[in-house]
Protein backbone atom coordinates (compact mmCIF):
# COMPACT_ATOMS: atom_id res chain seq x y z
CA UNK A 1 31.76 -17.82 -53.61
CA UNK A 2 31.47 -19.85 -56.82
CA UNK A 3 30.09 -18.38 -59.91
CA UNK A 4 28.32 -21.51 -60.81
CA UNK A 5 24.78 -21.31 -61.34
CA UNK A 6 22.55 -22.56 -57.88
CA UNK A 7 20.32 -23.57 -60.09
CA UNK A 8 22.45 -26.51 -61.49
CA UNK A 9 24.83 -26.50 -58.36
CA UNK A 10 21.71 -27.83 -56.22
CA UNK A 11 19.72 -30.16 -59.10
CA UNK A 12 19.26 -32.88 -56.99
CA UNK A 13 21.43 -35.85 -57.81
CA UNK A 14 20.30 -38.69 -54.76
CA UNK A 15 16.93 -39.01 -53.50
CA UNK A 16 17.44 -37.30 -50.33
CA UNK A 17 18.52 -34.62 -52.52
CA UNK A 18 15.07 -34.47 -54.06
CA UNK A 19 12.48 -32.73 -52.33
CA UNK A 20 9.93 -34.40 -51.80
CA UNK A 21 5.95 -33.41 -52.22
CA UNK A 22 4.56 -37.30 -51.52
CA UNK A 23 5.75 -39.51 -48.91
CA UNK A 24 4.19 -42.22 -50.90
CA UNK A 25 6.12 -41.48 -54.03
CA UNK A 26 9.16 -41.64 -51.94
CA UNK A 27 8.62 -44.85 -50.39
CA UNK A 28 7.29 -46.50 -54.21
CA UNK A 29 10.53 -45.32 -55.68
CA UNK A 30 13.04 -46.30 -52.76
CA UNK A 31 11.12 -50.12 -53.75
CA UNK A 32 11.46 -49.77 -57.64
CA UNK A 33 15.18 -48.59 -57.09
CA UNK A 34 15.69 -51.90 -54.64
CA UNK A 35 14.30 -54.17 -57.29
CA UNK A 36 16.87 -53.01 -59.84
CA UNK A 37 14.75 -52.06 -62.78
CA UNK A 38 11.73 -49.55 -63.13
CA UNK A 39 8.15 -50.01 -64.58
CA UNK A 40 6.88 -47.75 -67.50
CA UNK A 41 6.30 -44.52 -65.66
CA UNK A 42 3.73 -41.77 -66.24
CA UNK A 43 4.74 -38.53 -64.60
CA UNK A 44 2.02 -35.85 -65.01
CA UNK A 45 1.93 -32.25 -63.43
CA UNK A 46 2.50 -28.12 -64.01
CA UNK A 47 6.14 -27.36 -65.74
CA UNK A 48 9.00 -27.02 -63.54
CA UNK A 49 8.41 -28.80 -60.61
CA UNK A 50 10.75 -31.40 -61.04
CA UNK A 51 9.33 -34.06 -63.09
CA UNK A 52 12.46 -34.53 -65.82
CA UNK A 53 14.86 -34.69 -62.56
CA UNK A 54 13.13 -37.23 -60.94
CA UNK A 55 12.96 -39.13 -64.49
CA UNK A 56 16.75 -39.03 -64.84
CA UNK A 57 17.63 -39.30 -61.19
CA UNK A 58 15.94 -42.81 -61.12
CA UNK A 59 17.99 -43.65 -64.32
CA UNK A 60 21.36 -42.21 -62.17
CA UNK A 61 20.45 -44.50 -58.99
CA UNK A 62 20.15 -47.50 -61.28
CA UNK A 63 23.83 -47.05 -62.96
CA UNK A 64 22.10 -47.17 -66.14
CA UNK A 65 24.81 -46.90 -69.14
CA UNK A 66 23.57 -43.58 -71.57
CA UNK A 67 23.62 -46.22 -74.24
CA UNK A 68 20.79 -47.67 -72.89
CA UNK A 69 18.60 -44.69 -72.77
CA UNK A 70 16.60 -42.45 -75.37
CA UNK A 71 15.27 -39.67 -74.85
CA UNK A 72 12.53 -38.84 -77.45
CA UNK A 73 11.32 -34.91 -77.49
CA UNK A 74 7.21 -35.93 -77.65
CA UNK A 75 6.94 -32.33 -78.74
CA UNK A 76 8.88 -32.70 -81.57
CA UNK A 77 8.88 -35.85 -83.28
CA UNK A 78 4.63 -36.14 -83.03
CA UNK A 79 4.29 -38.55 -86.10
CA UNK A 80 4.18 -42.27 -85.89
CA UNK A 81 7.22 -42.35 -87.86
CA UNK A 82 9.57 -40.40 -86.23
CA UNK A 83 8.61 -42.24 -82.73
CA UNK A 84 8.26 -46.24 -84.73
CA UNK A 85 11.53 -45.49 -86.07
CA UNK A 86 13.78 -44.59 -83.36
CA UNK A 87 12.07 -47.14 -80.60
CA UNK A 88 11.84 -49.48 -82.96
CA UNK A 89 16.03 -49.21 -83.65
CA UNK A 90 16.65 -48.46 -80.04
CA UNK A 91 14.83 -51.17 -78.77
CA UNK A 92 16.10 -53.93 -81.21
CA UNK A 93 19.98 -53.38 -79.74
CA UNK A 94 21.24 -55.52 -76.81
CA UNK A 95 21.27 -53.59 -73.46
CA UNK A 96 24.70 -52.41 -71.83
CA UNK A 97 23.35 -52.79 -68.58
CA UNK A 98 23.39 -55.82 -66.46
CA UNK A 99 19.68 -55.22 -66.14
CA UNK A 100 19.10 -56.51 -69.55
CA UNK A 101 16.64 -53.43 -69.70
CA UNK A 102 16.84 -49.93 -72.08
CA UNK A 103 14.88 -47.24 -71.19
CA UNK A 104 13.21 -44.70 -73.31
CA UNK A 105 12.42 -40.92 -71.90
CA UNK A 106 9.96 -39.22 -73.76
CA UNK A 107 10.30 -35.89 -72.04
CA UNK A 108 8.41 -26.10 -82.42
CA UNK A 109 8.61 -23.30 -82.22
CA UNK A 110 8.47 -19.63 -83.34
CA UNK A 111 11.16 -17.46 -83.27
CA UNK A 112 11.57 -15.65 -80.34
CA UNK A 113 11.15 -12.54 -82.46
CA UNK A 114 7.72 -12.64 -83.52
CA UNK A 115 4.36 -11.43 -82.09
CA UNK A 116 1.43 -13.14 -80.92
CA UNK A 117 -1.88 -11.66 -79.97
CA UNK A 118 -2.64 -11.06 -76.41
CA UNK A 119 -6.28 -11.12 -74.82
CA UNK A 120 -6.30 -7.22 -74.62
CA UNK A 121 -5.85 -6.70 -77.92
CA UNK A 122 -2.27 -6.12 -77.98
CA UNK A 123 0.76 -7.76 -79.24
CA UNK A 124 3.28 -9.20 -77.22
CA UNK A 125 6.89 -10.28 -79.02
CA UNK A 126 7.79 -13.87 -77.59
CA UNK A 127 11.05 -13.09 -76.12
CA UNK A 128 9.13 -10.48 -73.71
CA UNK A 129 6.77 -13.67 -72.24
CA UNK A 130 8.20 -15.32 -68.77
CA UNK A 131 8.26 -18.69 -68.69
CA UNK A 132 5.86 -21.08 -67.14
CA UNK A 133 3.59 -18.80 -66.31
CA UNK A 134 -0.19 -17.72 -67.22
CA UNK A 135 -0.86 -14.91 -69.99
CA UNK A 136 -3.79 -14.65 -71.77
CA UNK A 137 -4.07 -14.62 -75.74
CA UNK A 138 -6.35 -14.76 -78.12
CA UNK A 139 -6.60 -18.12 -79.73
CA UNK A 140 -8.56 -20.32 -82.75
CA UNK A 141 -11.45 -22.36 -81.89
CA UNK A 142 -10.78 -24.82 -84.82
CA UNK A 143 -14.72 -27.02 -84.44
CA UNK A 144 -16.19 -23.14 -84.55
CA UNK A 145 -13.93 -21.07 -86.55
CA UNK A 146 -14.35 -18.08 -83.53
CA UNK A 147 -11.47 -16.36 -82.17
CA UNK A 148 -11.55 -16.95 -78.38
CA UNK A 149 -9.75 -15.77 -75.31
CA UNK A 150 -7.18 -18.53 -73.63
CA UNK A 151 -4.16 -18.85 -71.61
CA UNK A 152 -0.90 -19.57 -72.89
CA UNK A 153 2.73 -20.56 -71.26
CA UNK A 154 6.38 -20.59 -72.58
CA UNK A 155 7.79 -24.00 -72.25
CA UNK A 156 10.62 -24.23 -73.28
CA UNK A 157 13.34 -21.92 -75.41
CA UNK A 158 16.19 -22.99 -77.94
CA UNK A 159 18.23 -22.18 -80.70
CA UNK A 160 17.10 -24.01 -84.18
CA UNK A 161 17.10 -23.38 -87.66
CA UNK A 162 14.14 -21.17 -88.71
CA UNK A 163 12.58 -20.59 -92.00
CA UNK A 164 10.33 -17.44 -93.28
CA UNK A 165 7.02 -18.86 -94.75
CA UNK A 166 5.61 -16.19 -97.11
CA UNK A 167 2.02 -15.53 -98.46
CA UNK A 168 0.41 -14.59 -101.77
CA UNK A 169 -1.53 -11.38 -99.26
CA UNK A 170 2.22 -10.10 -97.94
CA UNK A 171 1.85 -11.52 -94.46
CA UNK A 172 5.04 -13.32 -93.40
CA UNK A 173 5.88 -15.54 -90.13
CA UNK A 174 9.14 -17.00 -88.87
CA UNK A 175 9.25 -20.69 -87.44
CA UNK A 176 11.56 -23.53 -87.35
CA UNK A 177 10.99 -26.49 -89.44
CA UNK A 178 8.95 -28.60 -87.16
CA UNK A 179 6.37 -25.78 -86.07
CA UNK A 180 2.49 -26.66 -86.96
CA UNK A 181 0.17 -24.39 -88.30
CA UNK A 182 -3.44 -25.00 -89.45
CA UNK A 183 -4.73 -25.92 -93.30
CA UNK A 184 -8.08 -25.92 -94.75
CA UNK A 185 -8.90 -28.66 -96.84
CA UNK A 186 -10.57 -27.09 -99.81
CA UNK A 187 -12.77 -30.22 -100.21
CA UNK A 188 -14.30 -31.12 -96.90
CA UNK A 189 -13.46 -27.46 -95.70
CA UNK A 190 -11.97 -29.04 -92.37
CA UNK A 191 -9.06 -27.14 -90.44
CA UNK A 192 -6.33 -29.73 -90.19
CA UNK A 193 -2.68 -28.78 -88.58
CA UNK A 194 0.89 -29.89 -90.62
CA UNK A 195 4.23 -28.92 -89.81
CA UNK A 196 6.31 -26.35 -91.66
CA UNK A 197 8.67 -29.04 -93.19
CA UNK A 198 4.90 -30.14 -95.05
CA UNK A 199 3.92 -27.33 -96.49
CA UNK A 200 4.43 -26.58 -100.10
CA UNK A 201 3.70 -23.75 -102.05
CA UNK A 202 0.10 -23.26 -103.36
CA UNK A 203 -0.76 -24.98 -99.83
CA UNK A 204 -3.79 -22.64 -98.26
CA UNK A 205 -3.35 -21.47 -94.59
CA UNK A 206 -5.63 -20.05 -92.37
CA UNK A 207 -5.59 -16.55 -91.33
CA UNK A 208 -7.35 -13.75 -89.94
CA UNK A 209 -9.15 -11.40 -92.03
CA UNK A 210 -11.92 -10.61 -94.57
CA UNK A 211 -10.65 -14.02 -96.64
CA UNK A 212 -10.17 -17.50 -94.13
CA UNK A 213 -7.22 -19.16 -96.12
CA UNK A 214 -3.82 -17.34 -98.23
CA UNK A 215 -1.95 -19.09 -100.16
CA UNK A 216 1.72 -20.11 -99.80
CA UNK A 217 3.91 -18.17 -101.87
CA UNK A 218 7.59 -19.48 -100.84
CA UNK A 219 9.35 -20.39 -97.90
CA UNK A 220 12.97 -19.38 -97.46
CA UNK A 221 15.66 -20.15 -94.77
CA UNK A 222 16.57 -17.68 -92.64
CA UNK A 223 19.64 -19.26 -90.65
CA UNK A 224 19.97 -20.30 -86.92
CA UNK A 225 17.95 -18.44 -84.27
CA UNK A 226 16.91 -18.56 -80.98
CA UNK A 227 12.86 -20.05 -80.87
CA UNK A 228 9.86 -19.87 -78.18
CA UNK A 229 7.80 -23.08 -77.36
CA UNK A 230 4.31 -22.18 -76.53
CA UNK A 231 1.69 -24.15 -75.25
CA UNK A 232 -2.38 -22.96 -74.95
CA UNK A 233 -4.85 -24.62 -72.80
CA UNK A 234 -8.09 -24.56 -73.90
CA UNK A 235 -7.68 -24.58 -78.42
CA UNK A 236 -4.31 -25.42 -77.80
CA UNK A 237 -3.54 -22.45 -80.95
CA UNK A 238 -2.26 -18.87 -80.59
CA UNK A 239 -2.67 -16.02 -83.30
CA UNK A 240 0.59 -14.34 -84.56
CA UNK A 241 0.35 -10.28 -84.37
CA UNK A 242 -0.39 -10.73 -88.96
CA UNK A 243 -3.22 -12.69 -87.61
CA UNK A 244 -1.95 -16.13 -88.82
CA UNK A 245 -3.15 -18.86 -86.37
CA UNK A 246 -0.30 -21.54 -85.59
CA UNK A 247 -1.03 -24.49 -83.35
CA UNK A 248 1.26 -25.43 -80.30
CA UNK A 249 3.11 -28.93 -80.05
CA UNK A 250 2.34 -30.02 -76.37
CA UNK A 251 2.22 -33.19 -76.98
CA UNK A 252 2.03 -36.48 -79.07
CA UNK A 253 -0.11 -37.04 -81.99
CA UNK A 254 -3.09 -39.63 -80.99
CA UNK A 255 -2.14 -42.16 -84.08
CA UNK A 256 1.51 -41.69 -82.29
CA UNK A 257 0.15 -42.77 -79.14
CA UNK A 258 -1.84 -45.66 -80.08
CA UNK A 259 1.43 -46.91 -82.25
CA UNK A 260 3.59 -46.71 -78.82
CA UNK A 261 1.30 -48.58 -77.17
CA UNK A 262 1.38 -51.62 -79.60
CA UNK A 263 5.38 -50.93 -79.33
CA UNK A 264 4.95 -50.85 -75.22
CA UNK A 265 3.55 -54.55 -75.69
CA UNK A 266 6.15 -55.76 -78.85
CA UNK A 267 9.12 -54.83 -76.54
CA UNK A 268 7.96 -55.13 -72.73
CA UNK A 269 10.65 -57.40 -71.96
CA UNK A 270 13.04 -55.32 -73.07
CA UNK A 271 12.38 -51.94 -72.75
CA UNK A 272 10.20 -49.41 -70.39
CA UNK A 273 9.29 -46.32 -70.72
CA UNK A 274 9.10 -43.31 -68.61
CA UNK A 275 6.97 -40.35 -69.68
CA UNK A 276 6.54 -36.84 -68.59
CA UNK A 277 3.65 -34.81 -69.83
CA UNK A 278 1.71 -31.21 -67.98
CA UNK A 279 -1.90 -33.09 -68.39
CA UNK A 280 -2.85 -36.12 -68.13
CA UNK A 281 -5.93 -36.18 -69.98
CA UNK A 282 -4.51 -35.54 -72.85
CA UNK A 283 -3.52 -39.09 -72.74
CA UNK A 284 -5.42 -42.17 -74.26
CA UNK A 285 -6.70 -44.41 -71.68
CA UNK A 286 -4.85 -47.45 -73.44
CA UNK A 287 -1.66 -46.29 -72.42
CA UNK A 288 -2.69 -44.72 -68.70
CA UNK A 289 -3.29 -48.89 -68.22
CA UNK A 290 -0.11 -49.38 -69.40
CA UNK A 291 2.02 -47.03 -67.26
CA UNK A 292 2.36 -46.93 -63.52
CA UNK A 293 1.16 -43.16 -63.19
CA UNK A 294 2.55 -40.16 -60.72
CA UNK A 295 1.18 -36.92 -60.79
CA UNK A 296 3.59 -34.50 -59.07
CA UNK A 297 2.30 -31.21 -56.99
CA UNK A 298 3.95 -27.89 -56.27
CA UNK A 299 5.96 -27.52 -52.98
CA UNK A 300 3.92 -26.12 -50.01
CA UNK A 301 5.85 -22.50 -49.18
CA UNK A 302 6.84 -24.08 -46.43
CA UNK A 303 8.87 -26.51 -48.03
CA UNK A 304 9.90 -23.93 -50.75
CA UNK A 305 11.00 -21.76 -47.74
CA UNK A 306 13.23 -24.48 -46.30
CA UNK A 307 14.90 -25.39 -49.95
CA UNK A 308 15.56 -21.69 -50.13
CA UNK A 309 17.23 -21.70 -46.98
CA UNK A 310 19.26 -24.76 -47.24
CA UNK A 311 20.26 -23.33 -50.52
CA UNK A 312 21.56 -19.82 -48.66
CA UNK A 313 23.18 -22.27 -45.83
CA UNK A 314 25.34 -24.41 -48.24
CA UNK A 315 26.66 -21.14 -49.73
CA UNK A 316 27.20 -18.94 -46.66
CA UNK A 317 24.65 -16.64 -47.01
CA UNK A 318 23.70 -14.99 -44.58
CA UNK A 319 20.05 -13.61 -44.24
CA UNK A 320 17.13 -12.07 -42.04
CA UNK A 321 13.22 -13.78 -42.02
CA UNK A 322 11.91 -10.19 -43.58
CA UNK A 323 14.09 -10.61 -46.44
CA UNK A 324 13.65 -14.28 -46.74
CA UNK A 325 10.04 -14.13 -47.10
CA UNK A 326 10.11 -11.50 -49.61
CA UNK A 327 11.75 -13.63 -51.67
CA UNK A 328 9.86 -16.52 -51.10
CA UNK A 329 6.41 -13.93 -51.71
CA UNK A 330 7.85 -13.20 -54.84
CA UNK A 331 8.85 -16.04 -56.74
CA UNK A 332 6.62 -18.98 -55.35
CA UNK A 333 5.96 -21.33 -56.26
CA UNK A 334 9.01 -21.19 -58.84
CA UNK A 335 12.19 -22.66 -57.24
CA UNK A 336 14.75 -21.81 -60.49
CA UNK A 337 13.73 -18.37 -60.59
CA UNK A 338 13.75 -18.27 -56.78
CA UNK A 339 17.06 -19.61 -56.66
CA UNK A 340 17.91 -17.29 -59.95
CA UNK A 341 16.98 -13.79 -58.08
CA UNK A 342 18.63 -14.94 -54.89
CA UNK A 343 22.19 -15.53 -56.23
CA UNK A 344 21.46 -12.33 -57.88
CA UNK A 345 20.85 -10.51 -54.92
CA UNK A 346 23.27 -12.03 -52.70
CA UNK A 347 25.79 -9.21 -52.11
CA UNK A 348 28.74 -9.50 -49.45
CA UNK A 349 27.89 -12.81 -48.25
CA UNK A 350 24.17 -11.31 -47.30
CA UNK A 351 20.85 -12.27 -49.03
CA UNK A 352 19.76 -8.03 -49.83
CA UNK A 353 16.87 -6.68 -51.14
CA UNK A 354 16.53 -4.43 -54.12
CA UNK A 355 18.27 -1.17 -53.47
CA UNK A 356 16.97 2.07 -54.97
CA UNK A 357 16.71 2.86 -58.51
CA UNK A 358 17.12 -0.90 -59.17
CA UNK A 359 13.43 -2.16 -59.64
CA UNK A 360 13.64 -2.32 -63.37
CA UNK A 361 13.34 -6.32 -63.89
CA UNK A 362 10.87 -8.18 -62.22
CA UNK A 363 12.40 -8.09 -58.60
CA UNK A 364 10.31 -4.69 -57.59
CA UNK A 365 8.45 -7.41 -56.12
CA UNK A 366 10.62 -7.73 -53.66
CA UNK A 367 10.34 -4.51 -52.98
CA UNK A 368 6.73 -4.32 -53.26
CA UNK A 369 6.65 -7.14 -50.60
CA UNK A 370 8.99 -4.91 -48.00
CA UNK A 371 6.84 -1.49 -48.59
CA UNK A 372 3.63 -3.28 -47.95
CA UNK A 373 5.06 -4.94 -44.40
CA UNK A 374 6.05 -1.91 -43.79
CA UNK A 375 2.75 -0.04 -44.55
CA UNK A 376 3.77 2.08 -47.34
CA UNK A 377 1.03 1.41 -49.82
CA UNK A 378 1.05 4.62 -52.24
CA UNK A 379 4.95 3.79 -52.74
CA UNK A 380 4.21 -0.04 -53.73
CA UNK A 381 1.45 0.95 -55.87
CA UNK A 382 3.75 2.98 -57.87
CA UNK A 383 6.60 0.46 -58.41
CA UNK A 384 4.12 -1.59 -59.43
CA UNK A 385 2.52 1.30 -61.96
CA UNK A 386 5.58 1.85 -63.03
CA UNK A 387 7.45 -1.64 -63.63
CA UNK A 388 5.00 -4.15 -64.23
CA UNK A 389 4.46 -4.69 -67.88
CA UNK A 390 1.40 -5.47 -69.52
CA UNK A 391 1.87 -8.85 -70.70
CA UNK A 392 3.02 -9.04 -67.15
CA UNK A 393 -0.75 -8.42 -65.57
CA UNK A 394 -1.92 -11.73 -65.14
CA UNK A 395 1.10 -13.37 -63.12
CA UNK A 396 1.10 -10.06 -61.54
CA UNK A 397 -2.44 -10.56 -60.22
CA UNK A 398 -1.63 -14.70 -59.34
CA UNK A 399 1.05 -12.68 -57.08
CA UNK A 400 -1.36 -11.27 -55.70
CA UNK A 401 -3.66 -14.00 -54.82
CA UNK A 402 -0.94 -16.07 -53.74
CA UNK A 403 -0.01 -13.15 -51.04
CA UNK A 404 -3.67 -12.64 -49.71
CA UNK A 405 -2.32 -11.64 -46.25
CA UNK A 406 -0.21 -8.51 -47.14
CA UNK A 407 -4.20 -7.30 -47.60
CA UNK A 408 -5.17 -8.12 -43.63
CA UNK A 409 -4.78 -11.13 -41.27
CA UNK A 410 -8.37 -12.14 -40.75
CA UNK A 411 -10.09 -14.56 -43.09
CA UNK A 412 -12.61 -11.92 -44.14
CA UNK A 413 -9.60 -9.03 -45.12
CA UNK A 414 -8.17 -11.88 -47.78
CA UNK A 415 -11.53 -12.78 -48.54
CA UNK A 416 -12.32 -9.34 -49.75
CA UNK A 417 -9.03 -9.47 -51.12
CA UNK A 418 -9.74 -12.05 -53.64
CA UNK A 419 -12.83 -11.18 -54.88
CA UNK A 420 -10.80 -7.70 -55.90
CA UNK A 421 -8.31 -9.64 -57.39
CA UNK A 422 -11.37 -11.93 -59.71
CA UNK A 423 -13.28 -9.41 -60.27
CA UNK A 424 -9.78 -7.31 -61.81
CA UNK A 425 -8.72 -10.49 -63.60
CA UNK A 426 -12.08 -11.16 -65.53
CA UNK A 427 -12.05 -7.07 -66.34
CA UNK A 428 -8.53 -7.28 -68.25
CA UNK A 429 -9.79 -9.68 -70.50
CA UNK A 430 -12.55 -7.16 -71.42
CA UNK A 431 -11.74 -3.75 -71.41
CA UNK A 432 -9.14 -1.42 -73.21
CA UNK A 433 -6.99 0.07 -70.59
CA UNK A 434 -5.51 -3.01 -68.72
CA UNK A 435 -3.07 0.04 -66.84
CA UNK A 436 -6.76 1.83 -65.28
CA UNK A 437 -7.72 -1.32 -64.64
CA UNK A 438 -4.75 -2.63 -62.63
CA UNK A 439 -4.39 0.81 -60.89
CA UNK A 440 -8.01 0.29 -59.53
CA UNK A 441 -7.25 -2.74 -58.38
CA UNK A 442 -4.77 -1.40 -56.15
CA UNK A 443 -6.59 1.09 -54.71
CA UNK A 444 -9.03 -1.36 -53.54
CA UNK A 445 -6.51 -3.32 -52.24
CA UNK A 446 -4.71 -1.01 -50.24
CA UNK A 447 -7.76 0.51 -49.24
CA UNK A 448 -8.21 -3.04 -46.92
CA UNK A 449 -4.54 -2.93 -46.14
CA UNK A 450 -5.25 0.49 -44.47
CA UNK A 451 -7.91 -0.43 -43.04
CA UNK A 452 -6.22 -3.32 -41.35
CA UNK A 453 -3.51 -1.29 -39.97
CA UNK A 454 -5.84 1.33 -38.44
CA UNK A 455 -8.27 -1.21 -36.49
């Protein structure tokens, strides 16, 4: 068996490759593909479900040269003159292509070591957050200066050169060179945001505490680490564990925006572009007009379940339904970490489940999956006791509500299922011991599992 990564052996590379969500979609890009050059694109949708590949697989069906495409990190270079600059250049060269047409992809972080502030009051370093998926922090409300509970994913992870900002009050933070955080200007008394590379010393940031700004003592490089992406719904900020709030880069500036679509309109014979972004409304309406938009939806766990298995096919594996859909239970609706755990756990030539003793990463799920078919619910609640972090809780209890029926197979078992699981997930925003509060949870749960298997 080849020690290549599944997760980059299968990328899909043709459009029947590509699983598909849309039948629509399908059919509108087969057409664009056939007439040989593409529209500007808006794909919008949750992180990882395959909006980048489809990007670049319509550039691979097209044979376009790599000269004649940009990529652009729109969570990176925000400002109107970092994007002006490099279309502007990019779009004034002659295309390679026979086409005549150059596309432009428009697809900073703190270091992974530092802590942020987590809805229960605790601190959670970045390295120890899973990616893609829900946790809740505190964040900044910056129209009412209030410290407010959000939800906050990892996007992405890197290595980049990082820089220790120090204040006058002690407090330091690590971030690389492009990261935001917020100012106050001292004559309007507005919270404004500006990257680490524009901050000087004697600048005033905002932090948490009896004062609302400390000054900027020095900032000294560091050297080359590896840096965390985060993104926050709601204030779109997150509070580091020295309570110094830092806003996330999601996505581009407005001024930014409004300059690309002038640029969409200088060069539109010339040039398209194709955009990804997670929401939508986040963009101006003057550019939705401008792009032909696709918003992209999970897989069903059907379809997930057939990927998986034409994944296991392809390499031999072989496999039995029980332990298929434990993994599927346990990893939908994420396909790379699917894909991930299942190389992992293929041993022999067979797809296997955890073995015993070996539930310390986040596969006891798998496990928890198998005890609960099998109607041992005191030994599933302890796995989970006993290997579920706490920063961990809230995409333990989506896990939960995305596996209603291990609860009961009527309507009204996974019914009383999920208001168990709301009613724990509002608590562990509120109360001190997220662990009692979990543990409850599961007693009421297995309570109507038991229930179930005795009627």
């Amino acid at each position: 068996m080849s020690v290549d990564l599944w997760t980059e052996r299968y990328r899909p590379r043709t459009l029947n490759e590509y699983v598909w969500r849309d039948h629509n979609m399908r059919t509108k890009v087969e057409e664009m593909i056939a007439e040989g050059a593409l529209p500007n694109l808006l794909f919008s949708g949750p992180p990882g479900i395959g909006k980048t590949t489809m990007a670049k697989l319509l550039l691979r069906m097209l044979n376009i040269p790599n000269g004649d495409i940009l990529t652009i990190n729109a969570s990176r270079e925000r400002k109107i003159e970092d994007i002006q600059d490099r279309i502007g250049g990019f779009s004034n060269t002659w295309a390679l292509g026979d086409s005549g047409i150059k596309y432009i992809l428009l697809d900073e972080c703190l270091a992974k070591s530092e802590k942020i502030r987590m809805a229960d009051g605790a601190s959670c370093a970045l390295s120890d957050l899973e990616d893609f998926v829900p946790h809740n922090v505190k964040s900044f409300n910056m129209v009412t200066g209030e410290i407010e509970d959000d939800v906050a994913y990892v996007i992405s992870r890197k290595e980049d050169v990082v820089f220790e900002i120090e204040l006058k009050d002690g407090r330091t933070v690590l971030a690389s060179n492009n990261h935001p955080f917020l100012l106050l200007d001292g004559e309007t008394g507005a919270v404004f945001q500006r990257n680490l590379r524009d901050i000087k010393e004697g600048n005033y940031i905002v932090v948490m505490g009896d004062v609302p700004t400390a000054e900027v003592r020095g900032i000294h490089l560091v050297g080359r680490q590896d840096v965390v992406n985060l993104n926050v719904e709601r204030n779109h900020t997150f509070i580091t564990e020295n309570g110094i709030p830092s806003h996330n880069c999601d996505s581009i500036s407005m001024p930014a925006q409004k300059m690309l679509r002038a640029d969409m309109e200088t060069y539109a014979d010339i040039t398209r572009i194709i955009a990804t972004c997670n929401y939508r409304q986040r963009i101006i309406p003057a550019l939705h007009s401008r792009f032909q938009e696709f918003q992209f939806q999970t897989l069903s766990t059907d379809e997930f379940t057939v990927r998986l298995v034409e994944v296991l096919e392809a390499e031999n594996v072989a496999f039995d339904y029980d332990t298929l859909l434990a993994f599927v239970k346990a990893t939908y609706p994420d396909m790379r970490k699917c894909l991930n755990l299942a190389q992992q756990k293929t041993v022999g030539g067979r797809l296997t489940l955890p073995g015993q003793g070996e539930e310390s990463t986040k596969d006891y799920l798998l496990s928890v999956v198998d005890l609960f078919k099998n109607n041992k619910f005191m030994e599933a609640r302890r796995i989970i006791l006993e290997q579920a972090q706490v920063e961990e809780y809230p995409e333990l209890y989506r896990f939960l509500y995305k596996n209603l029926e291990l609860f009961g197979d009527t309507q009204d078992r996974k019914d009383d299922a999920l208001l168990i699981i709301r009613n724990a997930l509002y608590k562990h925003a509120l109360i001190t011991d997220v662990e009692i509060n979990l543990a409850a949870t599961l007693v009421e749960l297995t309570r109507i599992a038991e229930v179930e298997t005795t009627t």
